[in-house]
N, C-alpha and C. Protein backbone atom coordinates (compact mmCIF):
# COMPACT_ATOMS: atom_id res chain seq x y z
N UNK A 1 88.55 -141.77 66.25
CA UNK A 1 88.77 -142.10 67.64
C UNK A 1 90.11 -142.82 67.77
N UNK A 2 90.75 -142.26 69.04
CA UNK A 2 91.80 -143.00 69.05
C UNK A 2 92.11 -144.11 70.02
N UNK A 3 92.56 -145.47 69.68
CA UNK A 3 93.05 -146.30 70.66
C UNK A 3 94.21 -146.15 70.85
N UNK A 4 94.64 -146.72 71.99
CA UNK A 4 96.44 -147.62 72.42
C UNK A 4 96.23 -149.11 73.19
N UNK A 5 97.32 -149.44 72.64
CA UNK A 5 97.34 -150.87 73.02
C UNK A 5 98.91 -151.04 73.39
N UNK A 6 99.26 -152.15 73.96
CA UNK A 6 100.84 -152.93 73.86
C UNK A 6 101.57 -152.04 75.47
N UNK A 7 102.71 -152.27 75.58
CA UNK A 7 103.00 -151.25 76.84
C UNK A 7 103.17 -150.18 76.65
N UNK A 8 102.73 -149.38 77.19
CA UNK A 8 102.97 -147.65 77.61
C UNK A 8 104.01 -146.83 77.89
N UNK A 9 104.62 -146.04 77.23
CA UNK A 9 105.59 -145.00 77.03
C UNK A 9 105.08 -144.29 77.77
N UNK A 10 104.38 -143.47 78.35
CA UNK A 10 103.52 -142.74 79.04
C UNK A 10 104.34 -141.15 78.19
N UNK A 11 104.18 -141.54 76.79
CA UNK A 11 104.34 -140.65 75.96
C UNK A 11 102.61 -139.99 76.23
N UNK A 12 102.75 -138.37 74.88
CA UNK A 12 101.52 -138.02 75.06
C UNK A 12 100.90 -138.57 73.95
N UNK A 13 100.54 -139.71 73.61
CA UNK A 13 99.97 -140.13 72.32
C UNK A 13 98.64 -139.02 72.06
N UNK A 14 97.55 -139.01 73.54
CA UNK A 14 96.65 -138.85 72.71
C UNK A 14 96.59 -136.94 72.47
N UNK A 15 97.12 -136.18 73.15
CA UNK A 15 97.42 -134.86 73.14
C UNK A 15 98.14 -134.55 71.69
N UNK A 16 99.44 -135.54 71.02
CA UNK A 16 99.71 -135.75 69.66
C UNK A 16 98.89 -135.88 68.33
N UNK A 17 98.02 -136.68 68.84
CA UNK A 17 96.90 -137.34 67.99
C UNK A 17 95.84 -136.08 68.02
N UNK A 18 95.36 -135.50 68.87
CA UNK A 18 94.51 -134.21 69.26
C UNK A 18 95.52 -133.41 68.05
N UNK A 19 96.35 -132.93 68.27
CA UNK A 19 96.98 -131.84 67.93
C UNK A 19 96.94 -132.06 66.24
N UNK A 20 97.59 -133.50 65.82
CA UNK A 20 97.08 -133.96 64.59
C UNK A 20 96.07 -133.42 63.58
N UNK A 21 94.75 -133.99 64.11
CA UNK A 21 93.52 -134.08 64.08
C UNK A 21 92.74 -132.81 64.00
N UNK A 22 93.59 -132.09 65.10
CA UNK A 22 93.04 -130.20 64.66
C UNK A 22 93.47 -129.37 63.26
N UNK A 23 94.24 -130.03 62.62
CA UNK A 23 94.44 -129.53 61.27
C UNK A 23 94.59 -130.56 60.21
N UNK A 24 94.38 -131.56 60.70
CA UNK A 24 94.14 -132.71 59.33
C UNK A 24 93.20 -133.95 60.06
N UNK A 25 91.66 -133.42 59.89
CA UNK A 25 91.03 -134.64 60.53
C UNK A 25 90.89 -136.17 60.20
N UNK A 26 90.60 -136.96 60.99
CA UNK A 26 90.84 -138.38 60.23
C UNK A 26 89.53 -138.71 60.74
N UNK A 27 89.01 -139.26 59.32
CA UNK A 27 87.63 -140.43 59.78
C UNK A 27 87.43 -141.53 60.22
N UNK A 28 88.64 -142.45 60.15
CA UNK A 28 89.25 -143.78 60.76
C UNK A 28 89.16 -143.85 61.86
N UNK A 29 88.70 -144.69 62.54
CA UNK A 29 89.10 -145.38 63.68
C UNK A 29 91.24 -145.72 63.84
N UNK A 30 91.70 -145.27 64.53
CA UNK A 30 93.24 -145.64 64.83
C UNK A 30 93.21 -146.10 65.76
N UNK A 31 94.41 -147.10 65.82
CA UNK A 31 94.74 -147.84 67.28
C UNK A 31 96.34 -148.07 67.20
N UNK A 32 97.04 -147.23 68.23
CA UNK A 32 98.23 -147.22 68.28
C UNK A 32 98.76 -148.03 69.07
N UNK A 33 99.87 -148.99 68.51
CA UNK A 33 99.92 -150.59 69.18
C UNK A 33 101.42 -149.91 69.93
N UNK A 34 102.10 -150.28 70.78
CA UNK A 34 103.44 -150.07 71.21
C UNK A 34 103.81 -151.93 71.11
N UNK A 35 105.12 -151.63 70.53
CA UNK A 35 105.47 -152.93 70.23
C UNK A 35 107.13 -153.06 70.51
N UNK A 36 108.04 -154.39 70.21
CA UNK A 36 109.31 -153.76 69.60
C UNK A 36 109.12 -154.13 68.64
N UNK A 37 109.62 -153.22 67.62
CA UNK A 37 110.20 -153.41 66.15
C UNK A 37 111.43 -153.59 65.90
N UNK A 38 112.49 -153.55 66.56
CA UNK A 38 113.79 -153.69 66.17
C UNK A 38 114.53 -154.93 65.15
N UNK A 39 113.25 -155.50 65.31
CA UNK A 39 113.87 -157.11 64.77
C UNK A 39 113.55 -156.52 63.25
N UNK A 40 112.68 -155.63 62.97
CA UNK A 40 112.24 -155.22 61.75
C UNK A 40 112.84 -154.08 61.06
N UNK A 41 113.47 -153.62 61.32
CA UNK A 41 114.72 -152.54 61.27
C UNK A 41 113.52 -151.06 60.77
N UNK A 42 112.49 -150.95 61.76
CA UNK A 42 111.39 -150.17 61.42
C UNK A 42 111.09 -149.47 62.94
N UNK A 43 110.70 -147.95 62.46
CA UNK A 43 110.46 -147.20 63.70
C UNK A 43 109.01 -147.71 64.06
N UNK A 44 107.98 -147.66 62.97
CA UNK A 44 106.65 -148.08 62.84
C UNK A 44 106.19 -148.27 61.93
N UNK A 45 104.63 -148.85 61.98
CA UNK A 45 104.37 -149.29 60.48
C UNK A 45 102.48 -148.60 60.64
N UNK A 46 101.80 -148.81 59.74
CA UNK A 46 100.54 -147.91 59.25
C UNK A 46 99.93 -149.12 58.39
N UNK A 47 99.24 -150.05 59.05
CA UNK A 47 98.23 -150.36 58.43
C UNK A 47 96.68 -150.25 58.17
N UNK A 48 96.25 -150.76 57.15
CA UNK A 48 94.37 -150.15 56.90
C UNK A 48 93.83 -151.65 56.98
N UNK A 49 92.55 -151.62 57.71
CA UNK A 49 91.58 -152.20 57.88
C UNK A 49 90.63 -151.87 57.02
N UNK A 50 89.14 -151.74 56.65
CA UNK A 50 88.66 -150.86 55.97
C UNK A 50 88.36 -149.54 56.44
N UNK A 51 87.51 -149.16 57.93
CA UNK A 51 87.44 -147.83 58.04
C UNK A 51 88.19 -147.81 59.31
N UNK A 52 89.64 -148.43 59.99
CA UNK A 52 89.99 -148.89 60.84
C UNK A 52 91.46 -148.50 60.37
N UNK A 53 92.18 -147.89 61.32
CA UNK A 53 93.72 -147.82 61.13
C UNK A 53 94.88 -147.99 62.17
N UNK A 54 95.76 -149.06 62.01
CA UNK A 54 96.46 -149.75 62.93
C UNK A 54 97.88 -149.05 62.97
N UNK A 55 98.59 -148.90 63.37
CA UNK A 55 99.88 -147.98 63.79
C UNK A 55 100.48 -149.05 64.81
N UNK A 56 101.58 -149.51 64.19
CA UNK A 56 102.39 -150.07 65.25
C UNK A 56 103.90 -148.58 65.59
N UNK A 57 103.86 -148.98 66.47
CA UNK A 57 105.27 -147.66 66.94
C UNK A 57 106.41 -148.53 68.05
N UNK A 58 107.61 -148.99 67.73
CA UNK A 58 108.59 -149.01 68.55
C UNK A 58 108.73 -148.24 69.76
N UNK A 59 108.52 -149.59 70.98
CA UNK A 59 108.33 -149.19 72.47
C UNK A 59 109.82 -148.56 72.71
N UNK A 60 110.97 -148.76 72.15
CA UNK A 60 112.02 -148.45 72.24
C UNK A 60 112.58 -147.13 72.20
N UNK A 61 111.59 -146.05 71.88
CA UNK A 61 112.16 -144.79 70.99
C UNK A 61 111.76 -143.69 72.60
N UNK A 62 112.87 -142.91 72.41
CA UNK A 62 113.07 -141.79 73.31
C UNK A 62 111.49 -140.45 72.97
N UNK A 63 111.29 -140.18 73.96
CA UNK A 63 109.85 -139.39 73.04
C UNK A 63 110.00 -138.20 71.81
N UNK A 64 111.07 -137.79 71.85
CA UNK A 64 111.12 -136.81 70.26
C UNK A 64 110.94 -137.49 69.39
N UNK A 65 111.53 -138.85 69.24
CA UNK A 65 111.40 -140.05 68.01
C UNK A 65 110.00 -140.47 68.13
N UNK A 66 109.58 -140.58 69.36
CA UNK A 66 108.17 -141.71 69.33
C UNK A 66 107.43 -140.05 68.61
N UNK A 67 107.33 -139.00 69.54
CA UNK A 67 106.44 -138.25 68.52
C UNK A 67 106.65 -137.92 67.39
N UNK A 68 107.73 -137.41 66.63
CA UNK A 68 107.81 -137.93 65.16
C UNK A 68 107.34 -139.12 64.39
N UNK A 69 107.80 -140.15 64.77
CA UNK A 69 107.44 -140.95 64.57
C UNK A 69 105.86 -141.36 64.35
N UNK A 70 105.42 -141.09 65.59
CA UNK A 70 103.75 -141.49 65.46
C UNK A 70 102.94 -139.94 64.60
N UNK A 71 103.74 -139.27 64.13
CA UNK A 71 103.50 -137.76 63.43
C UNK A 71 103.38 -138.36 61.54
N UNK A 72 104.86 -138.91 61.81
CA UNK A 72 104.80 -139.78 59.93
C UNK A 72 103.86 -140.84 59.66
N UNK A 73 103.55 -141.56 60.68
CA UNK A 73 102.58 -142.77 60.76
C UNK A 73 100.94 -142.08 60.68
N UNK A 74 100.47 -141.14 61.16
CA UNK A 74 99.32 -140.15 61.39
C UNK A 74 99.10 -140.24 59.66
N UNK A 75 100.92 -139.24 59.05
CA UNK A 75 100.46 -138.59 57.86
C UNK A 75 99.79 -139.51 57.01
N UNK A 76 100.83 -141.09 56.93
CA UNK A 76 100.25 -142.74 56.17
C UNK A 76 98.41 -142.60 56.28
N UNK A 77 97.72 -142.39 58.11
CA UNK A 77 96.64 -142.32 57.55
C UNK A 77 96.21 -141.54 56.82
N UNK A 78 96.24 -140.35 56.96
CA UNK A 78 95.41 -139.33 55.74
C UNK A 78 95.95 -139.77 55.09
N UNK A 79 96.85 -140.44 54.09
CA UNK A 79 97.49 -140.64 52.81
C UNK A 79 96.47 -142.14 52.97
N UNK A 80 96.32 -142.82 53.44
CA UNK A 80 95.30 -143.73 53.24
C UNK A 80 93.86 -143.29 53.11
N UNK A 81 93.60 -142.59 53.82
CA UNK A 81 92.24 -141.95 53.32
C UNK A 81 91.97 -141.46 52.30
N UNK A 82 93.26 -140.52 51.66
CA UNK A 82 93.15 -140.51 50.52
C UNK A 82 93.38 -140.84 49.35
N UNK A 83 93.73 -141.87 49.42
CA UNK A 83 93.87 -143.12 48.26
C UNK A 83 95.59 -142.97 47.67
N UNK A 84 95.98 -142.26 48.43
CA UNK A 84 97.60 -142.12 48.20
C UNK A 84 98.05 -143.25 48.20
N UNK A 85 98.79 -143.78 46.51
CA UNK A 85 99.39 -145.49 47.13
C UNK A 85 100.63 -145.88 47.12
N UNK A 86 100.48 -144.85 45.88
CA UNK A 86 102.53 -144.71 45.27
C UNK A 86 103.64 -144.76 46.52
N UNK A 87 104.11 -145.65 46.80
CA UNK A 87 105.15 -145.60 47.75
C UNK A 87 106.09 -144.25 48.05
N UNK A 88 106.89 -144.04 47.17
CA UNK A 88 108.20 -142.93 46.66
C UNK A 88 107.12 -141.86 47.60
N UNK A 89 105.88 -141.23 46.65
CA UNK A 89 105.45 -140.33 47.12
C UNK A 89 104.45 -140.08 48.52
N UNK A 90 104.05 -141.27 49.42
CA UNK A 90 104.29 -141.52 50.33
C UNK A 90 105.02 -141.26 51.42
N UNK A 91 105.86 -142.11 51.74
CA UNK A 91 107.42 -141.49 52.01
C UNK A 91 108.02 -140.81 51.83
N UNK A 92 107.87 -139.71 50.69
CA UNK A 92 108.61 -137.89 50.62
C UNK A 92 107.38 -137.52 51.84
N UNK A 93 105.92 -137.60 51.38
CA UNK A 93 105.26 -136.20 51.83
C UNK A 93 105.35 -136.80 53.91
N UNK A 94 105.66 -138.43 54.35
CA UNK A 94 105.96 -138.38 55.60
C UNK A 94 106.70 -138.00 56.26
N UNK A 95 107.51 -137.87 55.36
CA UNK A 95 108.74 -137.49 55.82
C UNK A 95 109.34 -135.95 56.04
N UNK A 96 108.78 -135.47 55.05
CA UNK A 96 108.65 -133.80 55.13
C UNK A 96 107.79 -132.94 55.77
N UNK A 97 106.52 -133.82 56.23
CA UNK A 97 105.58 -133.96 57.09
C UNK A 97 105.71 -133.49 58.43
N UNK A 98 106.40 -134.91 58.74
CA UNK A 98 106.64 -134.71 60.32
C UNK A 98 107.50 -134.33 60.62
N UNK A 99 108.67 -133.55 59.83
CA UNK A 99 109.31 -132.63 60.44
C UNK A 99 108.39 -131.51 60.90
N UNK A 100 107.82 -130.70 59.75
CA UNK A 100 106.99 -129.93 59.59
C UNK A 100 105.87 -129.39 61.00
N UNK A 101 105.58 -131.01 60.90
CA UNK A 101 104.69 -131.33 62.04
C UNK A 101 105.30 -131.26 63.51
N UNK A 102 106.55 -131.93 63.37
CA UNK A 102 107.28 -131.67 65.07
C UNK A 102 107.79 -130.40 65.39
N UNK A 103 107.99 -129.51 64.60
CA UNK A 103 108.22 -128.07 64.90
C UNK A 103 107.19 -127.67 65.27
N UNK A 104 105.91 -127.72 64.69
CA UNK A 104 104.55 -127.04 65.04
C UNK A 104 104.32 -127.61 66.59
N UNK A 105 103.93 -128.81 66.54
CA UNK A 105 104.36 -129.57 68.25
C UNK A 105 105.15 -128.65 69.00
N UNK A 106 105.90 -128.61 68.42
CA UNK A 106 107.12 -128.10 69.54
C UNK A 106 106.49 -126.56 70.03
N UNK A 107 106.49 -125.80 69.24
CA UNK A 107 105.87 -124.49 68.99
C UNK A 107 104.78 -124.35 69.65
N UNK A 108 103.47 -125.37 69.78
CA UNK A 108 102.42 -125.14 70.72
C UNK A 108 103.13 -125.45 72.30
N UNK A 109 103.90 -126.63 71.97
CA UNK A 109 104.34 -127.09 74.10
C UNK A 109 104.85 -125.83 74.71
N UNK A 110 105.80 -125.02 73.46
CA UNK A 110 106.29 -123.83 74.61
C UNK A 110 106.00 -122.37 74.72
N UNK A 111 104.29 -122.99 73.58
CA UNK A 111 103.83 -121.86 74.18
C UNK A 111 102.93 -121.91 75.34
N UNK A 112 102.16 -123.13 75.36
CA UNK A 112 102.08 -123.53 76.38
C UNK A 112 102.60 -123.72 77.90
N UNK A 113 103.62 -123.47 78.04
CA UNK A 113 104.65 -123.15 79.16
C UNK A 113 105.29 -121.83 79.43
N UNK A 114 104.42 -121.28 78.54
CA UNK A 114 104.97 -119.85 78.69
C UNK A 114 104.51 -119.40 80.24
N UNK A 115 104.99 -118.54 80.64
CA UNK A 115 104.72 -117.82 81.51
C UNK A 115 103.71 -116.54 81.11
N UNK A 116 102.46 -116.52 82.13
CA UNK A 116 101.40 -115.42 81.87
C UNK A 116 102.20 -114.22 82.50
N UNK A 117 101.61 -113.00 81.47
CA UNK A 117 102.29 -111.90 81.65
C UNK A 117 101.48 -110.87 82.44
């Protein structure tokens, strides 16, 4: 299940999180905080509770970044679920991830806007 908290981007968090979730489900509870991070020189961060997962995301970011962004933070949970701890390898598979992942995004919105034929 997903939360939000902090002020609102009136990004699509939870349509992101849906889209997520349809090909890599999560058993966690998430709660996506909007914050600033700038003081932290960090887009967002992915912490674990025990069956509970916290996502902070920089209120600051234009929405291609915030959905990337909250796309690499997603991958941290399944990599927490699955006991992934190793940093290095972490951070490759988020990172290669949510590219991965924001093309596919991208790819459903316009098909979604397609015009019926």
């Amino acid at each position: 299940m997903l939360f939000t908290s902090g002020r609102s981007l009136n990004y699509p968090t939870q349509d992101v999180f849906d889209f997520f979730t349809s090909q890599y489900p999560i058993q966690s509870d998430v709660e996506v905080f909007h914050t600033d991070l700038s003081c932290e020189n960090a887009l967002g961060f992915t912490e674990t509770n025990g069956n509970e997962q916290f996502i902070q995301i920089d209120k600051n970011l234009n929405e291609s970044d915030y959905i990337t962004t909250l796309l690499h933070e997603l991958v941290h949970v399944i990599q927490n679920e699955s006991g992934i701890l190793t940093e290095r390898v972490r951070e490759d598979q988020a990172y290669h991830m949510e590219s991965v992942l924001y093309d596919r995004w991208c790819d459903t919105r316009q098909t979604d806007l397609s015009p019926v034929a």
